[in-house]
Structure formats: C-alpha cells, structure tokens
PDB file of N, CA and C in Angstrom:
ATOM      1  N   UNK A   1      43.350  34.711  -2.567  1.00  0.00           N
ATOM      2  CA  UNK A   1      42.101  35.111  -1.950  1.00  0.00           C
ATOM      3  C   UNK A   1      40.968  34.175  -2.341  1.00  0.00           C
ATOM      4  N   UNK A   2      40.981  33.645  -3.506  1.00  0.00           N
ATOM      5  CA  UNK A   2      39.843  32.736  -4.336  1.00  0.00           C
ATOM      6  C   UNK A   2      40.457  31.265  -3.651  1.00  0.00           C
ATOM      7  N   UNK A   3      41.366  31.360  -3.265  1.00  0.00           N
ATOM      8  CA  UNK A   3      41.839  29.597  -2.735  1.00  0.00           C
ATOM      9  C   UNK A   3      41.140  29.870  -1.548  1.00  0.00           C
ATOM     10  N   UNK A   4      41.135  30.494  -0.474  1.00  0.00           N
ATOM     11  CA  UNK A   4      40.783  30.614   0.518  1.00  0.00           C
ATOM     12  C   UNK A   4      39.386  30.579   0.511  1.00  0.00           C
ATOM     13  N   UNK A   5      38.860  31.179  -0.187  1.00  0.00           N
ATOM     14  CA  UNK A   5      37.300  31.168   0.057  1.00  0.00           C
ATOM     15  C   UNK A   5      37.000  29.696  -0.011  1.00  0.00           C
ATOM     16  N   UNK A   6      37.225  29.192  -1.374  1.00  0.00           N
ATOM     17  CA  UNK A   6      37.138  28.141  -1.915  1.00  0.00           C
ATOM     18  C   UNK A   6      37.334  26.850  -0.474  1.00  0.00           C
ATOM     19  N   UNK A   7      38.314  26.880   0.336  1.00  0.00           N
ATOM     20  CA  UNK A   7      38.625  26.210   1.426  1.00  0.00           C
ATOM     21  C   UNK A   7      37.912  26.133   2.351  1.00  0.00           C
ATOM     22  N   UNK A   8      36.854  27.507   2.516  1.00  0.00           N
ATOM     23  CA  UNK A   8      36.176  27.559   3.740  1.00  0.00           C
ATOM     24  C   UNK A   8      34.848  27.610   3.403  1.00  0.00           C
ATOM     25  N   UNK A   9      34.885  27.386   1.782  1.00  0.00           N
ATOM     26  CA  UNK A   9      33.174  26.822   1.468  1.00  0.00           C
ATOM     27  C   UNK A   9      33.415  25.426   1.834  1.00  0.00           C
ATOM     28  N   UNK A  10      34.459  24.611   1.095  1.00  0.00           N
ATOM     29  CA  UNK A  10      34.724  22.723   1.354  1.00  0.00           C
ATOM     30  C   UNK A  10      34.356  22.513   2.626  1.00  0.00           C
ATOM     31  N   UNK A  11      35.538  23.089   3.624  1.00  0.00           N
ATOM     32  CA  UNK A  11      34.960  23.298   5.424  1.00  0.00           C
ATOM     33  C   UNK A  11      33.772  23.081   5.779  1.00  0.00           C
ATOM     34  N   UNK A  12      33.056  24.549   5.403  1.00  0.00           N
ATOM     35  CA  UNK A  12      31.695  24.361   5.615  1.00  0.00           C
ATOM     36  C   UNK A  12      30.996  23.184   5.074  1.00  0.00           C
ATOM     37  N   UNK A  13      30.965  22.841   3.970  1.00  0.00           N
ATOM     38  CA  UNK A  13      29.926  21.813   3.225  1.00  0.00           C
ATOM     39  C   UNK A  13      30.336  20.290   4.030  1.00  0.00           C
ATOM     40  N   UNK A  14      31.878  20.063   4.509  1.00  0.00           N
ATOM     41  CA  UNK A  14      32.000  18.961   4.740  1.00  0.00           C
ATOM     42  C   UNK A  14      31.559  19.251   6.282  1.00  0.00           C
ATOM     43  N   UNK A  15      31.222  20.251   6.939  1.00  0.00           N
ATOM     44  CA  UNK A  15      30.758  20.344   8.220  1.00  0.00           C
ATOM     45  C   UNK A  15      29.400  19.911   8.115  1.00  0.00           C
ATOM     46  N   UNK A  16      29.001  20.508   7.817  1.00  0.00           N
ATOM     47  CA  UNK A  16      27.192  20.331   7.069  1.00  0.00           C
ATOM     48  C   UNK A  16      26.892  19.034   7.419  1.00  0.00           C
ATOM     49  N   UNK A  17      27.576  18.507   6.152  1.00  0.00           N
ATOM     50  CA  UNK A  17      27.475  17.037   6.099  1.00  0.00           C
ATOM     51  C   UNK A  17      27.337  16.116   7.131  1.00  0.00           C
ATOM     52  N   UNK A  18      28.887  16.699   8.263  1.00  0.00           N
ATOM     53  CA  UNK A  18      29.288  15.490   9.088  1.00  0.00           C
ATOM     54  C   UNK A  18      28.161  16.066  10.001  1.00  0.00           C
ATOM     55  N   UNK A  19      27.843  17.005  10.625  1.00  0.00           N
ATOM     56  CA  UNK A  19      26.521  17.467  11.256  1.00  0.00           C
ATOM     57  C   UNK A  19      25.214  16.837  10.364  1.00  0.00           C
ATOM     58  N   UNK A  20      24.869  16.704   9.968  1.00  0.00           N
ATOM     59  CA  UNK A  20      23.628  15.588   9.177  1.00  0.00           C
ATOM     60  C   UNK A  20      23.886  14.013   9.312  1.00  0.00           C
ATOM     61  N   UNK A  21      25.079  13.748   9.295  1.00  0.00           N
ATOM     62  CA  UNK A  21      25.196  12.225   9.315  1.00  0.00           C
ATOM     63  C   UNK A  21      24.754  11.963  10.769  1.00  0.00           C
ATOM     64  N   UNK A  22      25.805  12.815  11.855  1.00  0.00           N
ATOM     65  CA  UNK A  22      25.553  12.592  13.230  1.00  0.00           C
ATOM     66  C   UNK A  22      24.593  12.480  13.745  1.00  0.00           C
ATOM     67  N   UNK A  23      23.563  13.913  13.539  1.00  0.00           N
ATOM     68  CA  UNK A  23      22.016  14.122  13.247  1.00  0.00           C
ATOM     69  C   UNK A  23      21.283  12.602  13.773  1.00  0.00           C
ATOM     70  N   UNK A  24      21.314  11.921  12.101  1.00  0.00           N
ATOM     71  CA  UNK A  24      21.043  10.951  11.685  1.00  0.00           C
ATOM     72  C   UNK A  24      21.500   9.684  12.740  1.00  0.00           C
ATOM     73  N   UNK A  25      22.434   9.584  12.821  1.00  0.00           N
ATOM     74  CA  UNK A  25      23.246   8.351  13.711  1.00  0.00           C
ATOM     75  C   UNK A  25      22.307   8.539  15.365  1.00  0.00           C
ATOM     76  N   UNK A  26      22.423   9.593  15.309  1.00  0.00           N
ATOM     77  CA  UNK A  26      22.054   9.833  16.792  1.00  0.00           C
ATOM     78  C   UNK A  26      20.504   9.689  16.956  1.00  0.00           C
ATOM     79  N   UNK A  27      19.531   9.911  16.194  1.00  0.00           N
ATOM     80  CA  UNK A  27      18.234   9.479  16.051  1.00  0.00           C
ATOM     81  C   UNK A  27      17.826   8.300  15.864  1.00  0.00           C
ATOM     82  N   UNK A  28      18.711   7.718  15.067  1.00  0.00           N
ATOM     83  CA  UNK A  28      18.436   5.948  14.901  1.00  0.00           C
ATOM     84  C   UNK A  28      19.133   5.187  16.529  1.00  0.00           C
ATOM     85  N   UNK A  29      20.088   5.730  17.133  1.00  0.00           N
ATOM     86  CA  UNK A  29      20.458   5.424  18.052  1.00  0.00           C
ATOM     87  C   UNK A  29      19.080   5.239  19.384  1.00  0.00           C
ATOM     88  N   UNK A  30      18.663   6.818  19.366  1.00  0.00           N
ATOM     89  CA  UNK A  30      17.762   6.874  20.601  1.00  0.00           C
ATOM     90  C   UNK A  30      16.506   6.118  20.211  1.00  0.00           C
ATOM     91  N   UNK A  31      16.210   5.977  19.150  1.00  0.00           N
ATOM     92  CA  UNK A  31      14.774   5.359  18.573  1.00  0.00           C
ATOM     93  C   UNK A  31      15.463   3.510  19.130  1.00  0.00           C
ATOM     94  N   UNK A  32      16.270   2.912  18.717  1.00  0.00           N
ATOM     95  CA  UNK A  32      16.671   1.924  19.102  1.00  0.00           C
ATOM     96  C   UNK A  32      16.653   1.489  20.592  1.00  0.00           C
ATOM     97  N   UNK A  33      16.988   2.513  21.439  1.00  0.00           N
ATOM     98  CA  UNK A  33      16.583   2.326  23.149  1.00  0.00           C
ATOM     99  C   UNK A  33      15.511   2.907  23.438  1.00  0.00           C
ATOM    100  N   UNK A  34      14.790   3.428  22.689  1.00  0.00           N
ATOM    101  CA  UNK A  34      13.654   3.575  23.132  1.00  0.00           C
ATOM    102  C   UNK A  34      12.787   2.338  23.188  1.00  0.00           C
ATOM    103  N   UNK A  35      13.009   1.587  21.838  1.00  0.00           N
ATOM    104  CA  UNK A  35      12.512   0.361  21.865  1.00  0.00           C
ATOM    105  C   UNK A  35      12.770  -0.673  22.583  1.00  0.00           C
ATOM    106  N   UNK A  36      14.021  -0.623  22.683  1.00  0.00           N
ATOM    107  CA  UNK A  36      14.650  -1.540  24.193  1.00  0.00           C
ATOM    108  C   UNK A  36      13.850  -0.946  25.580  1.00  0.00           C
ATOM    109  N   UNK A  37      13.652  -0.501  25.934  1.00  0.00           N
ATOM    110  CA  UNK A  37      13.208   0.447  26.955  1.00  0.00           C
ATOM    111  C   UNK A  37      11.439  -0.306  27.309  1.00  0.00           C
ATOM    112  N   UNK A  38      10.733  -0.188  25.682  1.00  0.00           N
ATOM    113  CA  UNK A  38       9.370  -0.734  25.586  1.00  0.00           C
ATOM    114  C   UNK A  38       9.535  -2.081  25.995  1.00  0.00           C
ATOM    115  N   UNK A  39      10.524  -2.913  25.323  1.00  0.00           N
ATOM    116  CA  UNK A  39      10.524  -4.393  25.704  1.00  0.00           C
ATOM    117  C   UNK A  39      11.119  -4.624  27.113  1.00  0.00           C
ATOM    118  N   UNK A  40      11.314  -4.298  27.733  1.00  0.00           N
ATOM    119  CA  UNK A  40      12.085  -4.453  29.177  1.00  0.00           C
ATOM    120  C   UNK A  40      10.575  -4.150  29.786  1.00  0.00           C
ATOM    121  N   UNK A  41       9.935  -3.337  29.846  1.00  0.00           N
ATOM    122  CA  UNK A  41       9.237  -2.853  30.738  1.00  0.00           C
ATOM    123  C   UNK A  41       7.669  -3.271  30.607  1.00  0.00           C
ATOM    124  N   UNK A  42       7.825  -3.912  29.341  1.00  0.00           N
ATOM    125  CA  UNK A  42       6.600  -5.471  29.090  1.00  0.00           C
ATOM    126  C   UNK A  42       7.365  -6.169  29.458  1.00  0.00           C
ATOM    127  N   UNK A  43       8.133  -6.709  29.714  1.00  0.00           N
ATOM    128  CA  UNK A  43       8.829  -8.147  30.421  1.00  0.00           C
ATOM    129  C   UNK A  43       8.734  -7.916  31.780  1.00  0.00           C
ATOM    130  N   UNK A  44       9.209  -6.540  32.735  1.00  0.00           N
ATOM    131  CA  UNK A  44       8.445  -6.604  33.617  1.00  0.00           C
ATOM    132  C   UNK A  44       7.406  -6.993  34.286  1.00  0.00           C
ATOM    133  N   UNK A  45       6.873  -6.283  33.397  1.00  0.00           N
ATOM    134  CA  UNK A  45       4.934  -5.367  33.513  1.00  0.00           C
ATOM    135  C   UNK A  45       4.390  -7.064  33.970  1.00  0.00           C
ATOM    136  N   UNK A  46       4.814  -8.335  33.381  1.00  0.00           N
ATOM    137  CA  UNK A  46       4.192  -9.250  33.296  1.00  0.00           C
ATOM    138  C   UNK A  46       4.750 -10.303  34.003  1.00  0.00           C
ATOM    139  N   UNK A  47       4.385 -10.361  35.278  1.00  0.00           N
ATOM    140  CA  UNK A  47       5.351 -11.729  36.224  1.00  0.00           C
ATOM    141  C   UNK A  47       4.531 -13.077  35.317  1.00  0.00           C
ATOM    142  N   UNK A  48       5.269 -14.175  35.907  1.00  0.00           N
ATOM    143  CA  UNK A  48       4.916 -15.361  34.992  1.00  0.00           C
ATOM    144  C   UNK A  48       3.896 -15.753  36.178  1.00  0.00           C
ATOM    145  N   UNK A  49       2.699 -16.050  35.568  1.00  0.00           N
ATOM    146  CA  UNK A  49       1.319 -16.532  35.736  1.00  0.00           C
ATOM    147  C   UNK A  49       1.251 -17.613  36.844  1.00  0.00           C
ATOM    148  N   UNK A  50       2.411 -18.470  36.871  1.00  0.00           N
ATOM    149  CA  UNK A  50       2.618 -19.905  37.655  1.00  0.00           C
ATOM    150  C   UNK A  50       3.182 -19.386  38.701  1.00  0.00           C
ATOM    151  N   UNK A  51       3.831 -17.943  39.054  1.00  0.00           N
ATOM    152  CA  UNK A  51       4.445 -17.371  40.402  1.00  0.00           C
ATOM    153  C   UNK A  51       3.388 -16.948  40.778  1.00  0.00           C
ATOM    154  N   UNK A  52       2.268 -15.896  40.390  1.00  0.00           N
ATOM    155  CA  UNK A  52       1.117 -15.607  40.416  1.00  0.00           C
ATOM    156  C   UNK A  52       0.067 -16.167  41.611  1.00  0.00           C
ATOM    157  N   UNK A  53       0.045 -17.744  40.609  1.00  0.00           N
ATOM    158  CA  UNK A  53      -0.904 -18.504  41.433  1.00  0.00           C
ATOM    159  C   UNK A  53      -0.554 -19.204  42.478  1.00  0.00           C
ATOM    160  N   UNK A  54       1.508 -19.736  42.727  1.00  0.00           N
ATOM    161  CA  UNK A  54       1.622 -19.756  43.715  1.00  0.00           C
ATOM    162  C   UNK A  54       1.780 -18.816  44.948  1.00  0.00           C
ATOM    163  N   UNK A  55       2.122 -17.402  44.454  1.00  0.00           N
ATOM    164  CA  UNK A  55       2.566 -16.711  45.670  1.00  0.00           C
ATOM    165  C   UNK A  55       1.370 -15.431  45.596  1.00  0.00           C
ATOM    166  N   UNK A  56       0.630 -15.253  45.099  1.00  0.00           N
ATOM    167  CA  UNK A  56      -0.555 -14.066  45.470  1.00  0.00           C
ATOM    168  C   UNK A  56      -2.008 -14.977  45.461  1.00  0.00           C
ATOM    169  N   UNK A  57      -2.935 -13.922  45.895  1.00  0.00           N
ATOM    170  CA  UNK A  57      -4.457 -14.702  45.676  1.00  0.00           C
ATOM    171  C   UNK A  57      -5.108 -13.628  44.734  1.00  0.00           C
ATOM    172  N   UNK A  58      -5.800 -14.462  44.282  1.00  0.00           N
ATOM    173  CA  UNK A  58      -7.028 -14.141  42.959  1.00  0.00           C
ATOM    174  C   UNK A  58      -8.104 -13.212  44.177  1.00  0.00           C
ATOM    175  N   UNK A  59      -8.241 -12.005  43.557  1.00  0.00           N
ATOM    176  CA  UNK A  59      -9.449 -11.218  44.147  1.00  0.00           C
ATOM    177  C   UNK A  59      -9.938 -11.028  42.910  1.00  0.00           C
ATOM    178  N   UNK A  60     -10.381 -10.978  41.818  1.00  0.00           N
ATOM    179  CA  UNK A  60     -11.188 -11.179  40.683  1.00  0.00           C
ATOM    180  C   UNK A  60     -10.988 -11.755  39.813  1.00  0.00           C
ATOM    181  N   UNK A  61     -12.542 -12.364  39.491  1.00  0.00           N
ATOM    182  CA  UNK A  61     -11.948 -13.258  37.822  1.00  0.00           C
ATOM    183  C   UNK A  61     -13.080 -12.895  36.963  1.00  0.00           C
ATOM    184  N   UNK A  62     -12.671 -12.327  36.097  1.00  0.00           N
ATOM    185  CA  UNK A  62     -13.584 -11.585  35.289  1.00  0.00           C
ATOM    186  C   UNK A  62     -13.025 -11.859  33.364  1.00  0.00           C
ATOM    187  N   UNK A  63     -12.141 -13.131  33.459  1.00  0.00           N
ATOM    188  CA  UNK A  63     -11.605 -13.387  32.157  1.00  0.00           C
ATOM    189  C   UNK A  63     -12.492 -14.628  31.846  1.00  0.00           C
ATOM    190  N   UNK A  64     -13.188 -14.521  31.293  1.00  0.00           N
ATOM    191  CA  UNK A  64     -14.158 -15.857  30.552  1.00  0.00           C
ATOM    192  C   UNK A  64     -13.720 -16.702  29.877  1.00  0.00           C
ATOM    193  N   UNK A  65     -13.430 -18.132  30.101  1.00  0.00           N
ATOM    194  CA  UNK A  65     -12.863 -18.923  29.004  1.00  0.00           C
ATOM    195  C   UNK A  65     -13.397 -20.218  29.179  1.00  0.00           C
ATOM    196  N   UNK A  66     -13.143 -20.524  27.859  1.00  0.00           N
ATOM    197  CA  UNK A  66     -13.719 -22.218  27.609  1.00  0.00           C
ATOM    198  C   UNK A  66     -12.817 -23.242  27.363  1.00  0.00           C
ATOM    199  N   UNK A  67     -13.255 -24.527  27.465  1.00  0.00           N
ATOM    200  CA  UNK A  67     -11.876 -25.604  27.524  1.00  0.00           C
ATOM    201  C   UNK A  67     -11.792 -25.401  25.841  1.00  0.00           C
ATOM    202  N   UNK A  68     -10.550 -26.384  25.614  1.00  0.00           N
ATOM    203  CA  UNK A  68     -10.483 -26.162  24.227  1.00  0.00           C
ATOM    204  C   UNK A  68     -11.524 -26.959  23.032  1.00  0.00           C
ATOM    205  N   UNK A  69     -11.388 -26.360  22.675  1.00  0.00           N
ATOM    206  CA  UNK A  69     -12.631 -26.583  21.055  1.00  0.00           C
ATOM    207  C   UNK A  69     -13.987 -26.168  21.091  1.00  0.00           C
ATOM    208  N   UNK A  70     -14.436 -25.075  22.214  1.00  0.00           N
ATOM    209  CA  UNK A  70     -15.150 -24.473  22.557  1.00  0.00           C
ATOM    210  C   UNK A  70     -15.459 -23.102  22.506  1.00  0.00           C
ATOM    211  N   UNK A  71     -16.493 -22.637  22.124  1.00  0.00           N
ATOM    212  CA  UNK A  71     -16.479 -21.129  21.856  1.00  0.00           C
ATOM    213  C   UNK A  71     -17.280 -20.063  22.686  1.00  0.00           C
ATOM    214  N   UNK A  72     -17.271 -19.017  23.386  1.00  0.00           N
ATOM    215  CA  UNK A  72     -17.922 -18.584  24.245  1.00  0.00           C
ATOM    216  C   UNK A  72     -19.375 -18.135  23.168  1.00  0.00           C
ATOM    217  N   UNK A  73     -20.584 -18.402  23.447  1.00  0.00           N
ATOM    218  CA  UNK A  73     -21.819 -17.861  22.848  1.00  0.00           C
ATOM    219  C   UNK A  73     -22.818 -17.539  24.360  1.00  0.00           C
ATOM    220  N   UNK A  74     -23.199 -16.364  24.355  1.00  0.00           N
ATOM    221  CA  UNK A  74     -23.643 -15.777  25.394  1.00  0.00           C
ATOM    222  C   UNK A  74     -23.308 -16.288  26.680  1.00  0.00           C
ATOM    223  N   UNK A  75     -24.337 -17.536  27.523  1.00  0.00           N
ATOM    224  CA  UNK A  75     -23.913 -17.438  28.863  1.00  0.00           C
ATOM    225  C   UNK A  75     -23.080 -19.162  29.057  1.00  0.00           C
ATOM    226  N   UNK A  76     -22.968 -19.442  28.146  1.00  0.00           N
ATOM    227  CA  UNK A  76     -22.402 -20.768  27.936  1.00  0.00           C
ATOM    228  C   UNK A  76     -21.231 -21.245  26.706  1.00  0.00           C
ATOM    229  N   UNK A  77     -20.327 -21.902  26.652  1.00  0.00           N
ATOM    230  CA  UNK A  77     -19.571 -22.337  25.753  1.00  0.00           C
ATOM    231  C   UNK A  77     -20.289 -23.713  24.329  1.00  0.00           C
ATOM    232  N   UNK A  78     -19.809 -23.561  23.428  1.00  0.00           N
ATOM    233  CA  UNK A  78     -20.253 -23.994  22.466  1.00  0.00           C
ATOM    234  C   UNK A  78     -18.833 -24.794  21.409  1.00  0.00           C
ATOM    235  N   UNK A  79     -19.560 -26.026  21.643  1.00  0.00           N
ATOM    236  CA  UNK A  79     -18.557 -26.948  20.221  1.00  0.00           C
ATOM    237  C   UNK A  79     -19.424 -27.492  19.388  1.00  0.00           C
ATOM    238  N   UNK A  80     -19.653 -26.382  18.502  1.00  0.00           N
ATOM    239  CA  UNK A  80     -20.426 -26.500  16.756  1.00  0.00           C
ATOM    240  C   UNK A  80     -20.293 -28.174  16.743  1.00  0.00           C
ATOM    241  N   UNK A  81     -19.117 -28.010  16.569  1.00  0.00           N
ATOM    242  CA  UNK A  81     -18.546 -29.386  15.719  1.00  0.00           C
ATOM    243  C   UNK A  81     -19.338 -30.783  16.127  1.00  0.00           C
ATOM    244  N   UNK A  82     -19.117 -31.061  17.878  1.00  0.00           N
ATOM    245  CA  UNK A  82     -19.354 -32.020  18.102  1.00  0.00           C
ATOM    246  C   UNK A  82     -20.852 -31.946  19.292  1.00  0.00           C
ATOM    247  N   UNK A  83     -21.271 -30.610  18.649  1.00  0.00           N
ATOM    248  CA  UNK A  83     -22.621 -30.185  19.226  1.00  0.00           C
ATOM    249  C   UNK A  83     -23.190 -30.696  20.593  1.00  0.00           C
ATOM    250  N   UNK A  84     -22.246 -30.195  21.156  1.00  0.00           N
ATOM    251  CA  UNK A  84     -21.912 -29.967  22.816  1.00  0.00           C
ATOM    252  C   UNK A  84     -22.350 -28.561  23.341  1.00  0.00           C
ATOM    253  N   UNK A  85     -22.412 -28.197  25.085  1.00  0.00           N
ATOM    254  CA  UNK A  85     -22.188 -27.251  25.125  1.00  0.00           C
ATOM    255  C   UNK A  85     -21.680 -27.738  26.444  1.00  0.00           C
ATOM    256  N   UNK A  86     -21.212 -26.655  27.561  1.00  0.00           N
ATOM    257  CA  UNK A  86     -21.241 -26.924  28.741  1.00  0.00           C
ATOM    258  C   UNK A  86     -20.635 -25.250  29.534  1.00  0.00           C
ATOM    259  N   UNK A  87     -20.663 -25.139  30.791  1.00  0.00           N
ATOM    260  CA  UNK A  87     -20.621 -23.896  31.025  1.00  0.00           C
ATOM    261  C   UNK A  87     -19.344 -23.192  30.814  1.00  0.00           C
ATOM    262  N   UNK A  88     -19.721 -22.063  31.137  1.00  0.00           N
ATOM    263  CA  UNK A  88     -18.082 -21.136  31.110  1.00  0.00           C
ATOM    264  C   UNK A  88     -17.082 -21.179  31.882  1.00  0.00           C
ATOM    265  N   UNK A  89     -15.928 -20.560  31.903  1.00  0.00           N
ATOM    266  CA  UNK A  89     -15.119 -20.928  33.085  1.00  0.00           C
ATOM    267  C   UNK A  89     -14.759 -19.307  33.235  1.00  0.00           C
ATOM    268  N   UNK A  90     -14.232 -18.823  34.805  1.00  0.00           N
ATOM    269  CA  UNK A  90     -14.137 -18.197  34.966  1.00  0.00           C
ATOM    270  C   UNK A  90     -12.628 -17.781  35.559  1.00  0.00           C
ATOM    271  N   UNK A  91     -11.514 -17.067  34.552  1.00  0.00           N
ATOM    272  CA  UNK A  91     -10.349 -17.174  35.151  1.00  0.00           C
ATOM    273  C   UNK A  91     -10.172 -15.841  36.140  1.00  0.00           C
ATOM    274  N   UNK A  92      -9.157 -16.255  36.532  1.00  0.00           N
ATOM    275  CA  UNK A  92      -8.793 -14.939  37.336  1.00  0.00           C
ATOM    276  C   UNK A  92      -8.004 -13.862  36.534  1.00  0.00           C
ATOM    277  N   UNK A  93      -8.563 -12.490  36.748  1.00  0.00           N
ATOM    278  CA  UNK A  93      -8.075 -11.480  36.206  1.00  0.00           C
ATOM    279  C   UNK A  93      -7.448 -10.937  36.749  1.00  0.00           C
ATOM    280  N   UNK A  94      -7.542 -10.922  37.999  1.00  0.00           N
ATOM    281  CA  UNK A  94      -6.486  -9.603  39.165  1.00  0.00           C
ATOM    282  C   UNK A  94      -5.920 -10.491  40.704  1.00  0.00           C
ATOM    283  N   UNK A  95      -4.618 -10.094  40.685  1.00  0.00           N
ATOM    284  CA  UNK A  95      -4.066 -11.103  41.723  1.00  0.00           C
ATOM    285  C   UNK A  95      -3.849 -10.196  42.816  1.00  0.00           C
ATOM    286  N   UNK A  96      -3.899 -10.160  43.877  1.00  0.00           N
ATOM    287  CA  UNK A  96      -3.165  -9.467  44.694  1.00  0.00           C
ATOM    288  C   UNK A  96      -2.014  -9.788  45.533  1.00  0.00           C
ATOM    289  N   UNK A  97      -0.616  -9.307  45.311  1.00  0.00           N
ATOM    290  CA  UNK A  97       0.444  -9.608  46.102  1.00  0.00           C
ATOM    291  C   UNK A  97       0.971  -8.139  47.220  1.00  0.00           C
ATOM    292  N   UNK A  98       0.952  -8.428  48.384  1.00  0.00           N
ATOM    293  CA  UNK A  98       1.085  -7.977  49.078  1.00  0.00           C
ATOM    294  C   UNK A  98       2.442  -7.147  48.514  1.00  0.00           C
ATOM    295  N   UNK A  99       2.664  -5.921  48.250  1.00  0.00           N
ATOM    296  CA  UNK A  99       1.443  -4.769  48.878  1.00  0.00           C
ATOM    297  C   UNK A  99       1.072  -4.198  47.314  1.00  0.00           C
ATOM    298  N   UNK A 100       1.295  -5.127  45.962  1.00  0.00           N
ATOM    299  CA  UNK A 100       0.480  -5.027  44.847  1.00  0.00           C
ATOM    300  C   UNK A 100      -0.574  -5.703  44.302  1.00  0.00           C
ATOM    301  N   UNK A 101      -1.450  -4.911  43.272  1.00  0.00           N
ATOM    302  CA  UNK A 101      -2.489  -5.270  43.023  1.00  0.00           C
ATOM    303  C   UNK A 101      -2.183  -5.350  41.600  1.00  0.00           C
ATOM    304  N   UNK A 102      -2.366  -6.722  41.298  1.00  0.00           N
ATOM    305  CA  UNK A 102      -1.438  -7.436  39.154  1.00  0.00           C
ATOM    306  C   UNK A 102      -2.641  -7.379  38.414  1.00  0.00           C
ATOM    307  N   UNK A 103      -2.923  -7.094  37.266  1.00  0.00           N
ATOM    308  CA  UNK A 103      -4.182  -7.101  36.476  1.00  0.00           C
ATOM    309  C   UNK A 103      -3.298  -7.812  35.267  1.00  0.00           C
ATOM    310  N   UNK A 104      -3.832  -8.901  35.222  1.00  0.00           N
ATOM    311  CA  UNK A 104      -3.426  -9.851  33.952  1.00  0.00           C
ATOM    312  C   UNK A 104      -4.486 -10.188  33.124  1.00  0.00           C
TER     313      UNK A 104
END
C-alpha cells in the first residue's frame, strides 16, 4: 500500500515537472516568432527608397536635411567648422503609389 502511494507521488512530481519544462519550452518558442513576426513586417513596412523614387511620386517633403558636414540651425544649415552656411534641403517624406500612400 506504501509502494503504491509512493509511485503515484514520483508520477505526479515527474508530471509536474514535465508540465513546467513544456510550459517553459513553449513560451520561449512563441516569444521567438513573435519576434520573427516584428522583423518581417519592418522589412515589409519599408520598400527600398530607390523603387520609391523610381516607381511612385513625392506628394510631400517635410524631412529637412543638409549636405554632409552640415547642421540644421533654424532656417538654414550650418558648418561650424569651415564657417559656411547655405540653405536647407527638403526631402520627400510621403510617396504615393497607386493605390498607396508610403510615409518614409
């Protein structure tokens, strides 16, 4: 009678167990495609910039930038260094491809 119990406490405890490991396995599993899931759908999210400008048109440019070694300071760009300035440039922010509208 004491062997038996004894057998179906082991049972249980090694059930326990293998139910906690699985638990475990199976959470690190879905957390892992979840993250796959995030990176796929930024690789999407983002056509490459050079298809962009050949195959949609720019309906806004609202991204401000300066050539290089230049820094944006209010309505004009600025090179401290070689105490220059000259104006801003204005990139395009939103493309439109028929029948979407891309915000890059």
């Amino acid at each position: 009678m004491k062997n038996n119990k004894l057998i179906y406490i082991g049972l249980i405890v090694v059930l326990v167990i293998a139910a906690i490991y699985l638990y475990n396995e199976n959470r690190n599993l879905s957390e892992q495609i979840s993250d796959q899931d995030d990176i796929d759908k930024d690789e999407f999210c983002k056509p490459d910039k050079d298809w962009l400008i050949e195959n949609c048109e720019c309906i806004e440019r609202n991204h401000i930038v300066c050539p290089e070694g230049f820094e944006v300071v209010g309505d004009f760009c600025l090179n401290e260094t070689q105490n220059q300035y000259t104006s801003r440039l204005l990139k395009c922010s939103k493309y439109q491809c028929p029948p979407y509208s891309i915000d890059v």
